[in-house]
Protein backbone atom coordinates (compact mmCIF):
# COMPACT_ATOMS: atom_id res chain seq x y z
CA UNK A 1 16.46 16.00 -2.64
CA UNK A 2 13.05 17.17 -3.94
CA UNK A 3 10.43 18.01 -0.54
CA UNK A 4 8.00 15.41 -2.39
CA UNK A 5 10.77 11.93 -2.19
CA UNK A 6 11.74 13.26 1.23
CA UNK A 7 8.01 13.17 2.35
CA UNK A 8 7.59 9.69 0.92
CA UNK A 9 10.66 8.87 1.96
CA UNK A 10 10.20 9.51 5.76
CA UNK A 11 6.52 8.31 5.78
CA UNK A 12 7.62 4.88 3.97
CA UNK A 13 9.92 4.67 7.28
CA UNK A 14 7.44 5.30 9.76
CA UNK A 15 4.64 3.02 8.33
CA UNK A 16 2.27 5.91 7.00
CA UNK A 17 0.51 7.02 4.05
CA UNK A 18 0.36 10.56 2.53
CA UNK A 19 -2.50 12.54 2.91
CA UNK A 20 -3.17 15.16 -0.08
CA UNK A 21 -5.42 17.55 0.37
CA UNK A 22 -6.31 20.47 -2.40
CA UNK A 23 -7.36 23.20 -2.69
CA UNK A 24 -8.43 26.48 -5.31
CA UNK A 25 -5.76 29.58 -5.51
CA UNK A 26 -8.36 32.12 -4.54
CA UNK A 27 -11.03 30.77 -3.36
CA UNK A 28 -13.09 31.97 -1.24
CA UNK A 29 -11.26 34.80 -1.65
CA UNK A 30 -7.39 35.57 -2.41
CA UNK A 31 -6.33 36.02 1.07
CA UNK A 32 -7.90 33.30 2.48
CA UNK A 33 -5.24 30.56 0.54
CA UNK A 34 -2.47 30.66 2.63
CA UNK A 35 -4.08 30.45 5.98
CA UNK A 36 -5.82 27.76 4.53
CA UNK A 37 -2.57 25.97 3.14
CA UNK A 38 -1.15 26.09 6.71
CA UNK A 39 -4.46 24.80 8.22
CA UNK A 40 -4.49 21.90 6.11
CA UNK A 41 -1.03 21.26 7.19
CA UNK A 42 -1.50 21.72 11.12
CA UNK A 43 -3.91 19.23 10.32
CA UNK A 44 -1.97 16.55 9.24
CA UNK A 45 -1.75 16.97 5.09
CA UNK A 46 1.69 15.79 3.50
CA UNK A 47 1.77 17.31 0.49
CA UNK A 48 -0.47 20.22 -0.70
CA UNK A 49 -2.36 20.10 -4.07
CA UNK A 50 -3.01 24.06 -5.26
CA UNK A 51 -4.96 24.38 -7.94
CA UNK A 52 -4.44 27.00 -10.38
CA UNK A 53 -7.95 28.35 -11.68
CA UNK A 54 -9.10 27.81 -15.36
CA UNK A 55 -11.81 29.10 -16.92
CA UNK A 56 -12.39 25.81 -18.76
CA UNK A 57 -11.82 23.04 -15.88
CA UNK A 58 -12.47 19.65 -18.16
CA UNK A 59 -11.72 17.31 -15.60
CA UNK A 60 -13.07 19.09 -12.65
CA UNK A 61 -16.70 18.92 -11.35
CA UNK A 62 -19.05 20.90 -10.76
CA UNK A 63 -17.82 21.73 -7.02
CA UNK A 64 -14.18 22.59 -8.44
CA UNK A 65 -15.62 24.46 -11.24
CA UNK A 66 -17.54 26.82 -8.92
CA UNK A 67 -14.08 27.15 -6.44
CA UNK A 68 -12.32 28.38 -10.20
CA UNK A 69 -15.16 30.97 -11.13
CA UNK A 70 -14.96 32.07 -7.76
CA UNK A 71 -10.68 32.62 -7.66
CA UNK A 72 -11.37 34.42 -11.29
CA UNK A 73 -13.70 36.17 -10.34
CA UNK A 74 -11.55 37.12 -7.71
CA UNK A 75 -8.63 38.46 -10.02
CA UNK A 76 -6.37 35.11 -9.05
CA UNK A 77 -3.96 34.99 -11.75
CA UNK A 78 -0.93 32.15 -12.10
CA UNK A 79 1.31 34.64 -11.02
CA UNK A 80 -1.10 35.61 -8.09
CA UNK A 81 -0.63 31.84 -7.23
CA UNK A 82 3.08 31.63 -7.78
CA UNK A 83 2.77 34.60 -5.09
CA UNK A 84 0.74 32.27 -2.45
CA UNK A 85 2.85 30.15 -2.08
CA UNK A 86 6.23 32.42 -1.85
CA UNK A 87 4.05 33.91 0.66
CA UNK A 88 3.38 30.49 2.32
CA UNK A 89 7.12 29.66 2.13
CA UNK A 90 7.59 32.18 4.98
CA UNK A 91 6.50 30.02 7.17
CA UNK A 92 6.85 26.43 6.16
CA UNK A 93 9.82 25.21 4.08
CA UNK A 94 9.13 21.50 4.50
CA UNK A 95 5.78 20.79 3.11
CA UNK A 96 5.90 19.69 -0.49
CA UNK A 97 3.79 22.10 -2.84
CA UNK A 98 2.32 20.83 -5.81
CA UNK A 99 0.37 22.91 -8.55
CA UNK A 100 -2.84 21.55 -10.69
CA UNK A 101 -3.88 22.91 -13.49
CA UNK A 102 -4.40 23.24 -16.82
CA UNK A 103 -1.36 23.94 -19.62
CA UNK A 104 -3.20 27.46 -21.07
CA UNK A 105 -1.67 29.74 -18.35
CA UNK A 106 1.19 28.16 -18.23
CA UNK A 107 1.67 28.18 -22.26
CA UNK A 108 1.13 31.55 -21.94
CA UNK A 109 3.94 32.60 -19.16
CA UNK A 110 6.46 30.22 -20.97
CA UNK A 111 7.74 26.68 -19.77
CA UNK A 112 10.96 27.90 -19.06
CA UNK A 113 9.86 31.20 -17.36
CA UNK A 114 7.32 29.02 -15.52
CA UNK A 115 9.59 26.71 -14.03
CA UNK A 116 12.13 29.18 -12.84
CA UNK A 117 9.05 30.98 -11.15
CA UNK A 118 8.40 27.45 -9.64
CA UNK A 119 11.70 27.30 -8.21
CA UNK A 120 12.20 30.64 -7.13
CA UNK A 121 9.17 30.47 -4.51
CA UNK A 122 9.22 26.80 -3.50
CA UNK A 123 7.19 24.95 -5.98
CA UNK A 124 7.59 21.09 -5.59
CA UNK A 125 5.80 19.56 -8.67
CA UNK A 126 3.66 20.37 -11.26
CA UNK A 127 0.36 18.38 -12.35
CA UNK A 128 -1.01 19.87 -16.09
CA UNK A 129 -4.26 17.96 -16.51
CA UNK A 130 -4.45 18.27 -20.11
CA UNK A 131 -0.90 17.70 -21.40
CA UNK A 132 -0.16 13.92 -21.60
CA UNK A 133 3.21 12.67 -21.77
CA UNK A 134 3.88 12.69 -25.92
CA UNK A 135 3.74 16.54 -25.45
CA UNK A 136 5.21 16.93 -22.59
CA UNK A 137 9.42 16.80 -23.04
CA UNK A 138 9.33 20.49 -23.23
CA UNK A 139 7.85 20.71 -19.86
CA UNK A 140 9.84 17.97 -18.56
CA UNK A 141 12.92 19.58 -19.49
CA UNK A 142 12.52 22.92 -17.68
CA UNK A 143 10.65 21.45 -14.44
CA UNK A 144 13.32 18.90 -14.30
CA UNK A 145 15.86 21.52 -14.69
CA UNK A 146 14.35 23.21 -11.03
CA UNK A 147 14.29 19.50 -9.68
CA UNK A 148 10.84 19.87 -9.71
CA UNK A 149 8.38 17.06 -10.33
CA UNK A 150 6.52 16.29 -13.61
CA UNK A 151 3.43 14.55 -12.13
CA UNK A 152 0.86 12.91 -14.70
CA UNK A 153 -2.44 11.10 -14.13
CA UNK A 154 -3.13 7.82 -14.43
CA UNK A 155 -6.99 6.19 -15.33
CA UNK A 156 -8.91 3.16 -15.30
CA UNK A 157 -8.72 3.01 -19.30
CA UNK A 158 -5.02 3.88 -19.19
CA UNK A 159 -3.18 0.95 -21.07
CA UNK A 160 0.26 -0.56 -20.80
CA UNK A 161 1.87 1.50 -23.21
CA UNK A 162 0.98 4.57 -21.87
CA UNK A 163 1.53 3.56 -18.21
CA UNK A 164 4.99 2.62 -19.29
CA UNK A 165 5.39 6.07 -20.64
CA UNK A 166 3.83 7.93 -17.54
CA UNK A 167 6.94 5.45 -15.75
CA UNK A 168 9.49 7.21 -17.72
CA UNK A 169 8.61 10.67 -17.52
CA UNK A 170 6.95 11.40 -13.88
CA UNK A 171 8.71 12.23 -10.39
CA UNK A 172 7.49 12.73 -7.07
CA UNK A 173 4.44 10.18 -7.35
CA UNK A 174 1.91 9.66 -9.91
CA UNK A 175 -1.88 10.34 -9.65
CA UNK A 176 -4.23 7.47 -10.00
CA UNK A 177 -7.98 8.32 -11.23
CA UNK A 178 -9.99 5.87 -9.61
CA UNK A 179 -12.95 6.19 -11.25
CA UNK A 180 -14.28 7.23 -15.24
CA UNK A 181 -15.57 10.88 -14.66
CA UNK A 182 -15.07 13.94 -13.23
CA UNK A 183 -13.50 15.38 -9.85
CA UNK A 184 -16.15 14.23 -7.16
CA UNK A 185 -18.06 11.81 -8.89
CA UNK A 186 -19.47 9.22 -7.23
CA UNK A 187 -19.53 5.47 -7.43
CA UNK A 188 -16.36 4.64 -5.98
CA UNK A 189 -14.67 1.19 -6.73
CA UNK A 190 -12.75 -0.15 -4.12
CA UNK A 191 -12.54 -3.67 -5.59
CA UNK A 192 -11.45 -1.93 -8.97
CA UNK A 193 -8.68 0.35 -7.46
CA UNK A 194 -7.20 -2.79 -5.99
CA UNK A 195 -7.17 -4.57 -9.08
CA UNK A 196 -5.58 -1.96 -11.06
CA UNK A 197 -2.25 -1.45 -8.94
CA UNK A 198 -0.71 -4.48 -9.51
CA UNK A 199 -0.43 -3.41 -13.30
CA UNK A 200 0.65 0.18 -12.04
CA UNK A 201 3.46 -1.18 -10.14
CA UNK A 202 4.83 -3.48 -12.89
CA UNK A 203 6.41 -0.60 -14.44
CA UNK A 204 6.31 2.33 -11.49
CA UNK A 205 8.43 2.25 -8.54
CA UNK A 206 6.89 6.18 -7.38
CA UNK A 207 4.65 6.24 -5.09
CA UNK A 208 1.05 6.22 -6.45
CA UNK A 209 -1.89 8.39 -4.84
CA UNK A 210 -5.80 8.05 -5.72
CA UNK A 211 -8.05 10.38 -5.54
CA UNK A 212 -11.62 11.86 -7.40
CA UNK A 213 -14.20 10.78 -5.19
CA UNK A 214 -12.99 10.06 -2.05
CA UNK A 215 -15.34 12.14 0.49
CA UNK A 216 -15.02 11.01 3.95
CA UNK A 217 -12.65 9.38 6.33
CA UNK A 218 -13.69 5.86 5.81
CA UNK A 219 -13.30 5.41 2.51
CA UNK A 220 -9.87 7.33 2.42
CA UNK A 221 -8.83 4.73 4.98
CA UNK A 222 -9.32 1.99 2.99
CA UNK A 223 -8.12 3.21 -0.84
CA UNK A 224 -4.55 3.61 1.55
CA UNK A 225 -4.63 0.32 2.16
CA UNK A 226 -3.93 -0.43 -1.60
CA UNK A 227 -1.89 2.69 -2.29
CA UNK A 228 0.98 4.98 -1.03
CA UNK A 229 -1.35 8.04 -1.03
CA UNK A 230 -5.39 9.76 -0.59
CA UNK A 231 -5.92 12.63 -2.69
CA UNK A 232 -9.01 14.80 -1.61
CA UNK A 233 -10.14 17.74 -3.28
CA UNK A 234 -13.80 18.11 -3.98
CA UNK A 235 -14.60 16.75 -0.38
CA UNK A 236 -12.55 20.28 1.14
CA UNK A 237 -13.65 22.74 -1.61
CA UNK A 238 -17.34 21.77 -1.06
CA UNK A 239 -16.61 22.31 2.81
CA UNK A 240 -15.28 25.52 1.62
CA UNK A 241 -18.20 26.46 -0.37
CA UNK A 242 -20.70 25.73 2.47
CA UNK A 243 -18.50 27.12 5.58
CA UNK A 244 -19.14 31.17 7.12
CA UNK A 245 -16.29 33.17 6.90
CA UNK A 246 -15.54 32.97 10.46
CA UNK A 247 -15.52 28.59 10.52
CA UNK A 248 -13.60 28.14 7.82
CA UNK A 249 -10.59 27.48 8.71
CA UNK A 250 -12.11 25.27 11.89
CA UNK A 251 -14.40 23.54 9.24
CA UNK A 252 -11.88 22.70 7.02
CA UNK A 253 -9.17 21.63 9.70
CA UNK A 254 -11.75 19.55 11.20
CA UNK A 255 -12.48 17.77 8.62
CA UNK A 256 -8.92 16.66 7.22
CA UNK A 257 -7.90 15.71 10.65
CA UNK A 258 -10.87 13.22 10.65
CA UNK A 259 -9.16 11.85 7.80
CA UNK A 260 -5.38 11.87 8.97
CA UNK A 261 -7.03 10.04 12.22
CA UNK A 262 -8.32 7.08 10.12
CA UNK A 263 -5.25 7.04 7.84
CA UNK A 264 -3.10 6.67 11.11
CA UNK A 265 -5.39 4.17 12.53
């Protein structure tokens, strides 16, 4: 069974919901990423979003962008990542790892190659922003052929056709926009999250996580009261950004535990 259903799977039992936090391959700096990865984890993450730097980020912000021209700059390559988290598999074999990114490096390396990669070093799923699910059997194919997760987004505007097509294709869970804009925009819905899951779970059964733009404990609280998962990126990047060497880890830790401790609640 793929690391991602048995997370859900055990969390569903005990009452919970799944924390997801991400963060940039190489940033601050390229061996800071696996001690990170492990500190979100100690502090009470589920799954762990990496994100795989581009140099053309379209859905990102302007926080993520910065965390990408930072890894860059800092020589992170997909392979570099692949590398992380065989290097993070060391120590933990049970935490689902799930890579974001865009479908340029990975065109380049080859689906197939790609996906063996994945497999060979403990990769759990696989979110490609910019590939939607009409051009994404290739993809499908090889990550499925790992048992590893094809995860799309989902958005506000998303109709029924192409939710119904997302419920096909994706494993592990599916990621829910909640908001029309970037990563770490703000003007956060609550009422309009709510209103949009009933459609989402006429036609998935996955679990379904929501994140861009949730930034502090309170509000991650209360999007899991209408969904299975909180996905928080910006919110830890930014803490990144702003944190001395010396408290980031602390900084960073602190601050997702804040949010396990309300999720629990």
């Amino acid at each position: 069974m793929n690391r991602i259903q048995a997370t859900f799977d055990t969390l569903r039992k005990q009452g919970r919901k799944a924390l997801i936090p991400f963060v940039t391959a190489g940033d601050p700096a390229l061996d800071r990423t696996v001690p990170l990865m492990h500190a979100l984890v100690t502090a009470g993450a589920d799954v762990l979003e990496l994100g795989v730097p581009f140099s053309d980020p379209m859905a990102d912000g302007p926080t993520i962008q910065r965390a990408s021209e930072r890894a860059l700059k800092n020589g992170m390559t997909l392979r570099g990542v692949l590398a992380m988290v065989a290097e993070f598999r060391k120590q933990d074999t049970a935490t689902p790892v799930v890579l974001m990114g865009y479908g340029n490096p990975i065109e380049a390396m080859g689906w197939e190659s790609f996906a063996a990669h994945c497999a060979e070093v403990g990769v759990d799923g696989v979110l490609t922003v910019d590939f939607p699910p009409e051009e994404s059997h290739e993809a499908f194919e090889h990550l499925q052929r790992h048992d590893i997760a094809p995860i799309f987004l989902l958005a506000p505007t998303t109709n029924e056709e192409r939710i119904e097509q997302v419920a096909k294709l994706a494993r592990g869970y599916v990621y829910y926009v909640s908001l029309k804009g970037v990563t770490g925009a703000g003007n956060l819905d609550l009422t309009a999250i709510a209103d949009k899951m009933p459609q989402l779970r006429k036609h998935i059964s996955l679990p379904i996580g929501v994140g861009f733009g949730i930034r502090d404990a309170e509000t991650a609280r209360k999007v899991a009261d209408v969904s299975d998962a909180v996905v928080i990126g910006s919110r830890i990047v930014q803490e990144i950004e702003n944190s001395a060497p010396d408290a980031l880890l602390d900084n960073v830790k602190n601050f997702v535990a804040g949010v396990r401790a309300a999720l629990d609640k």
